[in-house]
N, C-alpha and C. Protein backbone atom coordinates (compact mmCIF):
# COMPACT_ATOMS: atom_id res chain seq x y z
N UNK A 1 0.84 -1.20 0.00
CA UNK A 1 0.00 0.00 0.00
C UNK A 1 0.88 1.25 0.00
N UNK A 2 0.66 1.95 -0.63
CA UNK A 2 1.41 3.16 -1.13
C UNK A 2 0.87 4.41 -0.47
N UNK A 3 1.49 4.48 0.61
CA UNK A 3 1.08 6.16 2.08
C UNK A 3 0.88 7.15 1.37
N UNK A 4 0.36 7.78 1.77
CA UNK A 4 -0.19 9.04 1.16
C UNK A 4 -0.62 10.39 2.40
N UNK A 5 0.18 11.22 2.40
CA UNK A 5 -0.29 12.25 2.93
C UNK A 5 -0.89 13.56 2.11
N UNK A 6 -1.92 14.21 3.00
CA UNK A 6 -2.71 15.45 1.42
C UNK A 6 -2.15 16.69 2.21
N UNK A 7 -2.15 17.49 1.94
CA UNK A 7 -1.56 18.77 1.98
C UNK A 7 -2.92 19.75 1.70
N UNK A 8 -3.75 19.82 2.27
CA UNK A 8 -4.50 21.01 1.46
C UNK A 8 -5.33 21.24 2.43
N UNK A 9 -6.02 22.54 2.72
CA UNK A 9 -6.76 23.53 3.85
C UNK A 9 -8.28 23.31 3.10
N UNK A 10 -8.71 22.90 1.54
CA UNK A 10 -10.36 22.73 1.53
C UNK A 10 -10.58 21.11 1.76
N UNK A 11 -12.05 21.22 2.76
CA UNK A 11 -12.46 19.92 3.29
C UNK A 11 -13.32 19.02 1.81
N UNK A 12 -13.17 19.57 1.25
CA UNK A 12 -13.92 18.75 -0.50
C UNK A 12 -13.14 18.63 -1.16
N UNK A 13 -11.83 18.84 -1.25
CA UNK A 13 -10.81 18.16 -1.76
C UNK A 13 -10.13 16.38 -1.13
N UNK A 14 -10.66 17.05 0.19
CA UNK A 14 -10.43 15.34 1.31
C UNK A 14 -11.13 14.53 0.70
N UNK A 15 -12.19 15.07 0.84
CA UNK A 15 -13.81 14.44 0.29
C UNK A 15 -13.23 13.72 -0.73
N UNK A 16 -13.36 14.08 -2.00
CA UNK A 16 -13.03 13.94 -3.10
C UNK A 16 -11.78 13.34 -3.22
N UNK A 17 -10.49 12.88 -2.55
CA UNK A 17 -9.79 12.22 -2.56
C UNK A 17 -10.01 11.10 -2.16
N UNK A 18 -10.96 11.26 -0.78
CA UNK A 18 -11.17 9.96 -0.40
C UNK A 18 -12.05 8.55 -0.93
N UNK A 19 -12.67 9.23 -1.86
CA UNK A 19 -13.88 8.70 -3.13
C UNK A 19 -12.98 8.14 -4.07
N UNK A 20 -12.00 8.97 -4.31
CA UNK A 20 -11.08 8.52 -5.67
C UNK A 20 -10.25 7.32 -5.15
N UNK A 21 -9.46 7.42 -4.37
CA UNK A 21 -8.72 6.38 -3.74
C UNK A 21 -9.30 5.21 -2.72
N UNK A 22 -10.29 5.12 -3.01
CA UNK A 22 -11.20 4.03 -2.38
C UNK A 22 -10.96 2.74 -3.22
N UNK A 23 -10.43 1.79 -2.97
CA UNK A 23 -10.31 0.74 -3.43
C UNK A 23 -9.18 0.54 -4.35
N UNK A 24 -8.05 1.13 -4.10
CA UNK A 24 -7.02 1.32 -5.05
C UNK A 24 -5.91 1.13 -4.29
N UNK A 25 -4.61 0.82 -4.70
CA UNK A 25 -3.47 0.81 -3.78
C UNK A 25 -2.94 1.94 -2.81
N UNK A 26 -3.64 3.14 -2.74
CA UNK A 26 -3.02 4.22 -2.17
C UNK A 26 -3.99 4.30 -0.78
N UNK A 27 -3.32 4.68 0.33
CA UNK A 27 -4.13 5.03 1.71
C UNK A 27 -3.50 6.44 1.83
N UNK A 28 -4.77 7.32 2.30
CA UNK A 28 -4.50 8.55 3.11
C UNK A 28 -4.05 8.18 4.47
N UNK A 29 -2.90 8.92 4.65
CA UNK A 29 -2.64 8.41 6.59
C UNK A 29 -2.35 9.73 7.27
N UNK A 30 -2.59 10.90 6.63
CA UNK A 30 -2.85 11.93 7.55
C UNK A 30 -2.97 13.35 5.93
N UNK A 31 -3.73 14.27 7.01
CA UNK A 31 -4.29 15.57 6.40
C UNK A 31 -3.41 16.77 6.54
N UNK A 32 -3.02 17.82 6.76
CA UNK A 32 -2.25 18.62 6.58
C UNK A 32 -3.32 19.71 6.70
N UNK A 33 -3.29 20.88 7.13
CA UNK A 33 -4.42 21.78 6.69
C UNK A 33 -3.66 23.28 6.41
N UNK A 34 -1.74 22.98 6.56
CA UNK A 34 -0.68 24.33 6.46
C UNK A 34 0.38 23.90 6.40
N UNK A 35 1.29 25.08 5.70
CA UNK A 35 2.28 24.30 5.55
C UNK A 35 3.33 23.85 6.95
N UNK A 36 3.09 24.64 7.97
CA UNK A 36 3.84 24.37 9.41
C UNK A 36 3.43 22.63 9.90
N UNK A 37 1.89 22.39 9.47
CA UNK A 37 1.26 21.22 9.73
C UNK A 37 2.02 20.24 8.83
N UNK A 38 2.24 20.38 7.66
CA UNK A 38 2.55 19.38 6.77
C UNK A 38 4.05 18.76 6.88
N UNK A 39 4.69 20.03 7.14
CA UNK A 39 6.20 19.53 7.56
C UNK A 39 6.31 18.43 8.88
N UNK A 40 5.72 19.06 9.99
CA UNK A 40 5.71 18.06 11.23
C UNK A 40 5.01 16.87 10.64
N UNK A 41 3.77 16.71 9.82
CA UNK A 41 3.09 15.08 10.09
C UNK A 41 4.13 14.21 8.93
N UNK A 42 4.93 14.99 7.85
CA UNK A 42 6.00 14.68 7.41
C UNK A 42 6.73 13.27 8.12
N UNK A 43 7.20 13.89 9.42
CA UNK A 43 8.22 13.61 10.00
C UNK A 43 7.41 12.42 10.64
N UNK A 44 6.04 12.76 11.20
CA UNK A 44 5.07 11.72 12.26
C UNK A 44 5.06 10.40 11.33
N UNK A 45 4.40 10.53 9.54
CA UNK A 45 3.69 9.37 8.83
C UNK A 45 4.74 8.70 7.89
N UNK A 46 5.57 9.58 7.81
CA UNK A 46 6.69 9.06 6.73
C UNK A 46 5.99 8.73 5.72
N UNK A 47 5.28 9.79 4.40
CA UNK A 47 4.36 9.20 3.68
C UNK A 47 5.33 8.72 2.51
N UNK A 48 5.04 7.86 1.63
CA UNK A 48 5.76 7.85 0.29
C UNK A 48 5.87 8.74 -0.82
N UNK A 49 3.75 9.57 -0.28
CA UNK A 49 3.83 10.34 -2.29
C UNK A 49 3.31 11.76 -0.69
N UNK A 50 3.41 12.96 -0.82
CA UNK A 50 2.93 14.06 -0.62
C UNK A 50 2.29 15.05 -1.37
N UNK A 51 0.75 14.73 -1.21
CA UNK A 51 -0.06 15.96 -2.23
C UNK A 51 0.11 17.13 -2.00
N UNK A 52 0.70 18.03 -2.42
CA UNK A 52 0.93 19.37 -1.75
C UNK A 52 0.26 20.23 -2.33
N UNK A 53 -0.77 21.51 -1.96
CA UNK A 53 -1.37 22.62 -2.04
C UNK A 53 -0.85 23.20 -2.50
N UNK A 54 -0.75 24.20 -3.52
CA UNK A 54 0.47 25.51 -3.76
C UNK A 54 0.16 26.34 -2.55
N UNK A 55 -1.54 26.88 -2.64
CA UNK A 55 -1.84 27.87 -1.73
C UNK A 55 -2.72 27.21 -0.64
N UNK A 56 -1.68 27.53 0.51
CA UNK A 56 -2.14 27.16 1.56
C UNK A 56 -1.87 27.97 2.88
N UNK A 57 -2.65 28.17 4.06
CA UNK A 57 -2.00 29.50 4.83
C UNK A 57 -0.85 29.24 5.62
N UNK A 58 0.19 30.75 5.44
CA UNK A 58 1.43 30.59 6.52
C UNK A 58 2.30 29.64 5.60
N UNK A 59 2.67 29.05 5.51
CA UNK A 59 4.26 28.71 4.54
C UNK A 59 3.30 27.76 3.03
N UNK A 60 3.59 28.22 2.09
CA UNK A 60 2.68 28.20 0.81
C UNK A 60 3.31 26.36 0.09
N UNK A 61 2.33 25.79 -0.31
CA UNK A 61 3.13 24.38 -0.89
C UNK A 61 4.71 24.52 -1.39
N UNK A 62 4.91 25.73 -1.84
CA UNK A 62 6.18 26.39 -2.66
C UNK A 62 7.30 26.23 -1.82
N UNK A 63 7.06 27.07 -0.14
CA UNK A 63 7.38 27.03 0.61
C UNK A 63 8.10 25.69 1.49
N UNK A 64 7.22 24.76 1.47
CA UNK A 64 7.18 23.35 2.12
C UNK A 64 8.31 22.71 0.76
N UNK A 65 8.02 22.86 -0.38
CA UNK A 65 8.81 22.21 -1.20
C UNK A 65 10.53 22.54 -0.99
N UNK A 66 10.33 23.77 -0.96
CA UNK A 66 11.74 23.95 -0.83
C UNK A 66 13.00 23.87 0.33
N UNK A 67 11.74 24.06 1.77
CA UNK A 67 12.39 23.26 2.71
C UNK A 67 12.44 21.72 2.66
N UNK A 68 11.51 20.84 2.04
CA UNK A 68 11.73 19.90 1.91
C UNK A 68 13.31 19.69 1.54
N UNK A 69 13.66 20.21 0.02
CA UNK A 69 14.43 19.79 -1.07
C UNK A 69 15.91 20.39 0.35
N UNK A 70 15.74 21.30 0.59
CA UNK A 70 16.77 21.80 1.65
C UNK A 70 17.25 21.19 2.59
N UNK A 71 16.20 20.05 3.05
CA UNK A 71 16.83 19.01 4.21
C UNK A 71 16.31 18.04 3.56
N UNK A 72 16.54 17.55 2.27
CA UNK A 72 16.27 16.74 1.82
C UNK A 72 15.64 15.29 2.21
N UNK A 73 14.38 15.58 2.54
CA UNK A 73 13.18 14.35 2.30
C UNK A 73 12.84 13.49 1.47
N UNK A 74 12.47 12.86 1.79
CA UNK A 74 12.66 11.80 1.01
C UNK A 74 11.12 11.67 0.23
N UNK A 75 10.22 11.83 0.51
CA UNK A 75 9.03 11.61 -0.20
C UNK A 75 8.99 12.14 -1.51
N UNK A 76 8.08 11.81 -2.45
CA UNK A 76 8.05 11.92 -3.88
C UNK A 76 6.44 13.15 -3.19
N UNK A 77 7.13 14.26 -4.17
CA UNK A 77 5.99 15.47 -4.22
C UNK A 77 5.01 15.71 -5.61
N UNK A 78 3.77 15.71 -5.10
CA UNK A 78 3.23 16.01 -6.29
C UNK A 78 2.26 17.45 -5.70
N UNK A 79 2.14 18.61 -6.46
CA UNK A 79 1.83 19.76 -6.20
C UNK A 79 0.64 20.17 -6.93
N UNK A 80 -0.54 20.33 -6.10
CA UNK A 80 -2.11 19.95 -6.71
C UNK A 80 -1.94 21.89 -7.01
N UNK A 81 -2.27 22.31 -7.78
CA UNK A 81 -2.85 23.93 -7.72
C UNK A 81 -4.24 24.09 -8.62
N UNK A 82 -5.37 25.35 -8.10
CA UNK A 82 -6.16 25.95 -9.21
C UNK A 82 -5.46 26.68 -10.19
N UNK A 83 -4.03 26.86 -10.16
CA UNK A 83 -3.27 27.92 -11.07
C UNK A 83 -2.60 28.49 -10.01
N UNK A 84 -1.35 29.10 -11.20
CA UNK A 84 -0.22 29.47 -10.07
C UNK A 84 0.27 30.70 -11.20
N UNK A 85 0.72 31.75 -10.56
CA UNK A 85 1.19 32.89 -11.37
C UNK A 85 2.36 32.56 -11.92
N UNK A 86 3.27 33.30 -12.81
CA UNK A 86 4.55 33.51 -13.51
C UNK A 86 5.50 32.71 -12.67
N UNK A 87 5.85 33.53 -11.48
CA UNK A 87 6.79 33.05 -10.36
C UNK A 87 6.60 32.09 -9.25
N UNK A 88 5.16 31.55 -9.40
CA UNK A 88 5.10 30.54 -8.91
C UNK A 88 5.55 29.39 -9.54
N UNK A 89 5.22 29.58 -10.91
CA UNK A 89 5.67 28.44 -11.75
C UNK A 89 7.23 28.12 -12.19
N UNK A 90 7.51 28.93 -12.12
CA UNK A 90 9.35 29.67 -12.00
C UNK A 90 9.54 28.76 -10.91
N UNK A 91 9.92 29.06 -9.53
CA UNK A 91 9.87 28.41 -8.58
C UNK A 91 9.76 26.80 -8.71
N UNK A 92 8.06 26.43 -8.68
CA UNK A 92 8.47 24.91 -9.02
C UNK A 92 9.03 24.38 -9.71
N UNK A 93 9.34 24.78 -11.24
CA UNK A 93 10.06 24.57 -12.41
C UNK A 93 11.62 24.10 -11.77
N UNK A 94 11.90 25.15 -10.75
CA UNK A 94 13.27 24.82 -10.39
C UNK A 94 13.67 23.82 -9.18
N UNK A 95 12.58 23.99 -8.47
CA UNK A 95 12.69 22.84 -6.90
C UNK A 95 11.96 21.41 -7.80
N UNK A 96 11.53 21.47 -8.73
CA UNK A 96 11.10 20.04 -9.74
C UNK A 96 10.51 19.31 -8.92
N UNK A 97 9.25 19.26 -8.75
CA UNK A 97 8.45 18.24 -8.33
C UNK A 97 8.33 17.34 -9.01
N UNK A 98 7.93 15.85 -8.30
CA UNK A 98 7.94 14.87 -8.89
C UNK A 98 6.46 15.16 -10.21
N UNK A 99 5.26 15.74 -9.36
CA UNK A 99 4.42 16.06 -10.40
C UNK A 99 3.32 17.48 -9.89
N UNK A 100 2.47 17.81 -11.45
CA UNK A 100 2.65 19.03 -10.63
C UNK A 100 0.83 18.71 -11.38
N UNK A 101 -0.28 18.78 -10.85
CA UNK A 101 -1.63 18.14 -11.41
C UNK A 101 -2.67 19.56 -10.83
N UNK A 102 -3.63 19.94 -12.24
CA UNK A 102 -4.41 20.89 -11.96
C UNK A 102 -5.73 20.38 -11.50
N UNK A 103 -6.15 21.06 -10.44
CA UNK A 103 -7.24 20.78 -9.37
C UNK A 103 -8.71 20.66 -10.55
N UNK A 104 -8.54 21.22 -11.67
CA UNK A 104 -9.44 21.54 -12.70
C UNK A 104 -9.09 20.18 -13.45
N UNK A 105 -8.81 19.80 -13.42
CA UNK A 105 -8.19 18.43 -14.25
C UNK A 105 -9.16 17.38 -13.93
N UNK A 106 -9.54 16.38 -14.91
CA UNK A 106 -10.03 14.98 -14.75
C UNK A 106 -9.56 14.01 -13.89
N UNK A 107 -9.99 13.66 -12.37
CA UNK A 107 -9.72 13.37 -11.50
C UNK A 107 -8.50 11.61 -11.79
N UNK A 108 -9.10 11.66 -13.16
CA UNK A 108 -7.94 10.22 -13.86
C UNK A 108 -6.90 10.56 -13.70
N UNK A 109 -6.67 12.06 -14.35
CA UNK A 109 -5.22 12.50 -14.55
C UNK A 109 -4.59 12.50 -13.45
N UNK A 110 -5.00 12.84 -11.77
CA UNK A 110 -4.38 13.00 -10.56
C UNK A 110 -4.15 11.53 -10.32
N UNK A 111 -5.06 10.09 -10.66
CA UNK A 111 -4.27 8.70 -10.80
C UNK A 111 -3.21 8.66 -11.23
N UNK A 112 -2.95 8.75 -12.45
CA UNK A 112 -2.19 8.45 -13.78
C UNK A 112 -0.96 9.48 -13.18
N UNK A 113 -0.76 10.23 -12.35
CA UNK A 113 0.56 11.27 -12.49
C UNK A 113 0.57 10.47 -11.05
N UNK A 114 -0.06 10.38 -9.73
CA UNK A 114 0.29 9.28 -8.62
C UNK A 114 1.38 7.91 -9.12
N UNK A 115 0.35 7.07 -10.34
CA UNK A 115 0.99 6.16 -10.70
C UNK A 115 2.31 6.01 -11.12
N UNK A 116 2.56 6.86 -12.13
CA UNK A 116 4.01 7.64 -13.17
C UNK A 116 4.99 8.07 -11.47
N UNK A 117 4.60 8.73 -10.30
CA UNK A 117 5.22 8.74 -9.39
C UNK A 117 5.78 7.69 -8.88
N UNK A 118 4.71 7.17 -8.49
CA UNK A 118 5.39 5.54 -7.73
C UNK A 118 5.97 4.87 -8.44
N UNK A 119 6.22 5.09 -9.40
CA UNK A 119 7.17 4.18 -10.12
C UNK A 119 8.62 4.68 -10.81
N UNK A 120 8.46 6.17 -10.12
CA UNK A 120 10.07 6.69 -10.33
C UNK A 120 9.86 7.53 -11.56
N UNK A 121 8.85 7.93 -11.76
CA UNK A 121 8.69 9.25 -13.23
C UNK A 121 8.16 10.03 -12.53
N UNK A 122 7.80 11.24 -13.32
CA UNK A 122 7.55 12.34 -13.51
C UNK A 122 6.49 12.77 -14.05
N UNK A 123 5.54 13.30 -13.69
CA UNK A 123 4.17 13.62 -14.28
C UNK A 123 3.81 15.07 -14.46
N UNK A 124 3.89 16.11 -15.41
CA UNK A 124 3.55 17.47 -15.15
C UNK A 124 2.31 17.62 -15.79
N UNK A 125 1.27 18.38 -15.69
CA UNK A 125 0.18 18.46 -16.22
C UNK A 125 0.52 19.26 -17.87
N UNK A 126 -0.13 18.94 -18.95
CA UNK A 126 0.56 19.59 -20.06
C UNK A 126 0.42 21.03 -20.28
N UNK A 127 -1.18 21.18 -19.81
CA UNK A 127 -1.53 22.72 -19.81
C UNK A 127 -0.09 23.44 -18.74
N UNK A 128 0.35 22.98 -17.64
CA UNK A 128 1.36 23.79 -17.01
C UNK A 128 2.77 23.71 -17.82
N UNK A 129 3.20 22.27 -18.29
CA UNK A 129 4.11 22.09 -18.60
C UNK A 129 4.25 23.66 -19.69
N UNK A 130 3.68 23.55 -20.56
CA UNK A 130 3.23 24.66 -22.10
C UNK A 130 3.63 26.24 -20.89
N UNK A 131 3.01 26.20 -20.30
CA UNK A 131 3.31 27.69 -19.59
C UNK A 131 4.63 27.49 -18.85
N UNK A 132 5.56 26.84 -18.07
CA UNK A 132 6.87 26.72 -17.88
C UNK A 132 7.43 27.20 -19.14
N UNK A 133 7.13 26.49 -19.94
CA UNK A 133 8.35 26.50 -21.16
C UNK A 133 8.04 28.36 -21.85
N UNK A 134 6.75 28.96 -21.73
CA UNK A 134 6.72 30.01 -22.48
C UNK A 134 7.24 31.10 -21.28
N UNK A 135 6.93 30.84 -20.00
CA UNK A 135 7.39 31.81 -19.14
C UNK A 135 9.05 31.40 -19.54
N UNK A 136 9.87 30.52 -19.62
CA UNK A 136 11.28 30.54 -19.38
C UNK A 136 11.86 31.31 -20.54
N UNK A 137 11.00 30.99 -22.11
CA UNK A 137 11.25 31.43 -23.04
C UNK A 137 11.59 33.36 -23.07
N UNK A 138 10.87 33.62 -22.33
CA UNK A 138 10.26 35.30 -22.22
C UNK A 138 11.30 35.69 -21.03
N UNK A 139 11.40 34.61 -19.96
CA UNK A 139 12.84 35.16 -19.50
C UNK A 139 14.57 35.21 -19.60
N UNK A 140 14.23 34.81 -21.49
CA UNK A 140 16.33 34.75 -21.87
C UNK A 140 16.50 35.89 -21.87
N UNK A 141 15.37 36.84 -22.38
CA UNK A 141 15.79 37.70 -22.83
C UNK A 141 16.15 39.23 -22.04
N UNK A 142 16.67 38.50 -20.49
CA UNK A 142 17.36 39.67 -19.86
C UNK A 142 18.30 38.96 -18.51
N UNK A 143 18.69 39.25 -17.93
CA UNK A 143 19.63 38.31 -16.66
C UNK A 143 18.80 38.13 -15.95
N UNK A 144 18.93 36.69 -15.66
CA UNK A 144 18.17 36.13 -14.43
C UNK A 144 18.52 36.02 -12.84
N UNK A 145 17.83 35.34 -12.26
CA UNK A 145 18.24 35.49 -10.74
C UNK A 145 18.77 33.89 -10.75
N UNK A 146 19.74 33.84 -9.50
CA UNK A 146 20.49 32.69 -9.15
C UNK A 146 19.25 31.92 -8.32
N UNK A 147 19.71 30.72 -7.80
CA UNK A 147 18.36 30.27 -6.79
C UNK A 147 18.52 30.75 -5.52
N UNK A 148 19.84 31.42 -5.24
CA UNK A 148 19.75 32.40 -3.70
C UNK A 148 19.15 33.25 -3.84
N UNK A 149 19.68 34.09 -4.59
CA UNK A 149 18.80 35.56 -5.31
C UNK A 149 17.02 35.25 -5.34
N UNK A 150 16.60 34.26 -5.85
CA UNK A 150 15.37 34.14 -6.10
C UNK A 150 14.67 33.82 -4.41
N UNK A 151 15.81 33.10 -3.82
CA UNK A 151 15.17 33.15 -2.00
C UNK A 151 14.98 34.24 -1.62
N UNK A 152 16.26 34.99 -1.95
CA UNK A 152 15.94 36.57 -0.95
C UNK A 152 14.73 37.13 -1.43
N UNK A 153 14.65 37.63 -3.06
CA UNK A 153 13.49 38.10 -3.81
C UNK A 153 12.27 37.88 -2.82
N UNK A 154 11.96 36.33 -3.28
CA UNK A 154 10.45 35.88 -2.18
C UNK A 154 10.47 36.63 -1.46
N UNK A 155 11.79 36.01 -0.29
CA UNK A 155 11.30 36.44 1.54
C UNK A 155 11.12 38.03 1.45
N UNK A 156 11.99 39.35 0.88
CA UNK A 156 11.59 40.71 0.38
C UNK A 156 10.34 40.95 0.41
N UNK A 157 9.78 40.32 -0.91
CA UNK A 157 8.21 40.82 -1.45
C UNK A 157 7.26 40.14 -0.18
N UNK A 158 7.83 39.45 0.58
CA UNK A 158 6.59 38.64 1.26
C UNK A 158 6.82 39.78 2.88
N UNK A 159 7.64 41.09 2.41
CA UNK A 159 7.72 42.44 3.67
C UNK A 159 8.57 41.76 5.37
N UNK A 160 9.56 40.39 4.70
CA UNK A 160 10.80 40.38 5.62
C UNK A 160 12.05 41.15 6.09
N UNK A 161 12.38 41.30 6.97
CA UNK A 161 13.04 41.88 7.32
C UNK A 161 14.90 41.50 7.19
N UNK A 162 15.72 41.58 7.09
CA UNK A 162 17.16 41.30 7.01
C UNK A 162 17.38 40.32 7.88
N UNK A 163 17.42 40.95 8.87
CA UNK A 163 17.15 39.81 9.95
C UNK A 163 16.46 38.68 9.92
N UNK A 164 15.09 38.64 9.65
CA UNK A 164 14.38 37.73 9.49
C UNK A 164 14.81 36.54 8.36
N UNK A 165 15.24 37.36 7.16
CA UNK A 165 15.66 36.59 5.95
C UNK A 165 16.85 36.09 6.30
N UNK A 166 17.64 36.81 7.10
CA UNK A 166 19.14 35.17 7.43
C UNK A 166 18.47 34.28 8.16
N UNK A 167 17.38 34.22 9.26
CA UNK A 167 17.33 33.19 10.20
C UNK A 167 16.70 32.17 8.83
N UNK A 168 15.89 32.63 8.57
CA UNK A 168 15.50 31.82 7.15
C UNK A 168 16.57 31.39 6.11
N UNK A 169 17.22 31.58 5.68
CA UNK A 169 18.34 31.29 4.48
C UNK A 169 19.12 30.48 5.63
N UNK A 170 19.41 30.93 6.91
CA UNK A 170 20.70 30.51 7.45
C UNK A 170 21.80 30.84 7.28
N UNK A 171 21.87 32.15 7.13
CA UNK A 171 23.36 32.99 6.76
C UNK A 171 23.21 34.41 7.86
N UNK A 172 24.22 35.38 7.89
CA UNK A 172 24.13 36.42 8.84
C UNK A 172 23.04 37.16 8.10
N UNK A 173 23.10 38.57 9.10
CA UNK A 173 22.51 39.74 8.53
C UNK A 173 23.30 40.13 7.76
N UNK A 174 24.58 40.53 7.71
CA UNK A 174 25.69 40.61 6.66
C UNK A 174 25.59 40.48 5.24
N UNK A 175 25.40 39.18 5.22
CA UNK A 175 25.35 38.01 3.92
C UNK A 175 24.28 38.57 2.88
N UNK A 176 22.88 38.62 4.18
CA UNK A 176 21.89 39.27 3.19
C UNK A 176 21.82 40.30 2.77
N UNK A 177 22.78 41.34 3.24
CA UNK A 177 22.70 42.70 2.72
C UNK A 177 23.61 42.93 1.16
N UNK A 178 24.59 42.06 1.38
CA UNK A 178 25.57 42.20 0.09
C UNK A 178 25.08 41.23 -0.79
N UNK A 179 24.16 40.42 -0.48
CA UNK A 179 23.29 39.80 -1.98
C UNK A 179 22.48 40.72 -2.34
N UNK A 180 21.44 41.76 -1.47
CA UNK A 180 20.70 42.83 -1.98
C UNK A 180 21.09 43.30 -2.33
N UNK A 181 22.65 44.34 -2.02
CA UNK A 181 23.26 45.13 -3.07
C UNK A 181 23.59 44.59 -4.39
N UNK A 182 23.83 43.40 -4.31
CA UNK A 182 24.16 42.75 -5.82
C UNK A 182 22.90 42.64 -6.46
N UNK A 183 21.70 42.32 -6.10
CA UNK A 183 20.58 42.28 -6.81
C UNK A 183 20.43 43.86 -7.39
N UNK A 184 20.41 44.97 -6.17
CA UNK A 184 20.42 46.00 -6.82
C UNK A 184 20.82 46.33 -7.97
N UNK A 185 22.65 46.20 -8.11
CA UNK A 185 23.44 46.09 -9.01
C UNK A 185 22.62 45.79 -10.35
N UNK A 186 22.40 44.40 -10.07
CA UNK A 186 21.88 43.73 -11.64
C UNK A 186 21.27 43.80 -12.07
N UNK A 187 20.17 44.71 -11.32
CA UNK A 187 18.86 44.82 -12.02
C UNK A 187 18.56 46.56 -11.69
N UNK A 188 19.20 46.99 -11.76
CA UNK A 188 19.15 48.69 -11.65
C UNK A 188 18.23 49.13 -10.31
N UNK A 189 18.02 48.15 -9.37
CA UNK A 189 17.11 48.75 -7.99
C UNK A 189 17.63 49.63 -7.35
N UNK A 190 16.92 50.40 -6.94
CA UNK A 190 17.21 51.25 -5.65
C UNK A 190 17.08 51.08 -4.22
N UNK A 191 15.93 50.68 -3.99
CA UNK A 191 15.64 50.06 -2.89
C UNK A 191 14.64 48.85 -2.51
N UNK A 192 14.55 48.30 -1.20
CA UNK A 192 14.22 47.12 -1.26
C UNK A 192 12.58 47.75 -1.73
N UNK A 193 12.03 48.65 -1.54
CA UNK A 193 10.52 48.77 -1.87
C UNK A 193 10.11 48.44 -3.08
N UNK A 194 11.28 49.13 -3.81
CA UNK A 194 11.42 48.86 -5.47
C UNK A 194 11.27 47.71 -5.91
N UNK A 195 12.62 46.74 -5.12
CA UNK A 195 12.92 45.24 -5.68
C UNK A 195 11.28 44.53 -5.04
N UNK A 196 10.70 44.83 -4.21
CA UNK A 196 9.29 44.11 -3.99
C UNK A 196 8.60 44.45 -4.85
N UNK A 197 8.43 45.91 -5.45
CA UNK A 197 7.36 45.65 -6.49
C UNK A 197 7.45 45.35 -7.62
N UNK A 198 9.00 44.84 -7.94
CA UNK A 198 9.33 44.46 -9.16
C UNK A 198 9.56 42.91 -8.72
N UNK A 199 9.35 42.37 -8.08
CA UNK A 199 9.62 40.83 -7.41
C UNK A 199 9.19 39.72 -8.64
N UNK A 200 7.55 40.25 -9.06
CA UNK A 200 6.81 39.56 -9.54
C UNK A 200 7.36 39.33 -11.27
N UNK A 201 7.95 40.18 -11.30
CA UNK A 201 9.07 40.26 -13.15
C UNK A 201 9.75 39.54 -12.78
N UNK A 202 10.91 39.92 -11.88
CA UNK A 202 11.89 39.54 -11.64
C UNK A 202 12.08 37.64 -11.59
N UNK A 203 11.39 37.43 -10.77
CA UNK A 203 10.68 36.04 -10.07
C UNK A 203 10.73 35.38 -11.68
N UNK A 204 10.21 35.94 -12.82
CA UNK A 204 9.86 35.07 -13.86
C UNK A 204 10.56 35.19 -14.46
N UNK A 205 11.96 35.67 -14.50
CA UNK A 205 13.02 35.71 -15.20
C UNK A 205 14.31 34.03 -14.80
């Protein structure tokens, strides 16, 4: 039987999982309703596949993914969304989920990308796959951000503080100030107010 933990804050998505996976090799063995929740029952269920939410309250599926990939877990991620903006998709594109399945989708397709998981592939939905490839396309055409750069960016636009963003990264206050000046640098900012409201370009580059 193939564990299964869900990741998601609506109670009709449970619903509706639990209908689908009724009589099939997969068991739900715990719910998640945030991302602070999902990391700890992580650690409690040891699931095999993790359905993850993009948007969910207090640390976002995006969020959970990348601490995952950071202390590297072991579960195979698949990342359920209604849609995800430019830089959301940026983001997963780069932390690579095992699969990435739209909530709007034919409830087969969330089988069929489970299945392609458990067996060591990769499942992206095609409608997302098509938008990865046109957002990456639209960002050659100016310098991009590194995947540190793209940490600080987030924690910035999400109105962190210096401080706050080393305890998060795990580097000094120091560290983070001379990557902001370099972001400045590269992208003509002035200040961090600036680089937040330009986050959302930036992010999709």
């Amino acid at each position: 039987m193939t564990r299964i933990l869900l990741a998601d804050d609506h109670p009709m998505i449970a619903s509706a999982l639990d209908m689908l996976l009724r009589g099939t090799d997969y068991e739900i063995v715990g719910r998640a309703r945030n991302g602070d929740d999902t990391l700890e029952q992580l650690g409690q269920h040891r699931p095999d596949i993790l359905l993850l939410d993009v948007n969910m309250p207090g640390k976002s599926g995006i969020d959970v993914l990348r601490k995952m990939r950071r202390e590297k877990r072991k579960a195979s991620v698949i990342l359920l969304t209604a849609g995800m903006d430019d830089s959301q998709l940026m983001a997963a594109a780069e932390l690579e989920p095992d699969g990435i399945v739209l909530k709007t989708s034919d409830p087969a397709l969330l089988l069929e990308c489970m299945d392609n998981v458990r067996e060591g592939g990769r499942w992206v939905d095609p409608e997302v796959a098509e938008r990865i490839g046109a957002v990456r396309a639209r960002a050659t055409s100016g310098p991009s951000l590194t995947a540190r750069e793209r940490e600080l960016v987030e924690l910035v636009s999400k109105g962190l503080r210096n401080r706050d963003i080393a305890a998060e990264l795990g580097v000094t206050e120091g560290t983070v100030k001379v990557y902001l000046h370099g972001i400045f640098d590269k992208f003509g900012v002035d200040n961090r107010t600036e680089l937040a409201m330009r986050a959302p370009k930036l992010l999709c580059r």
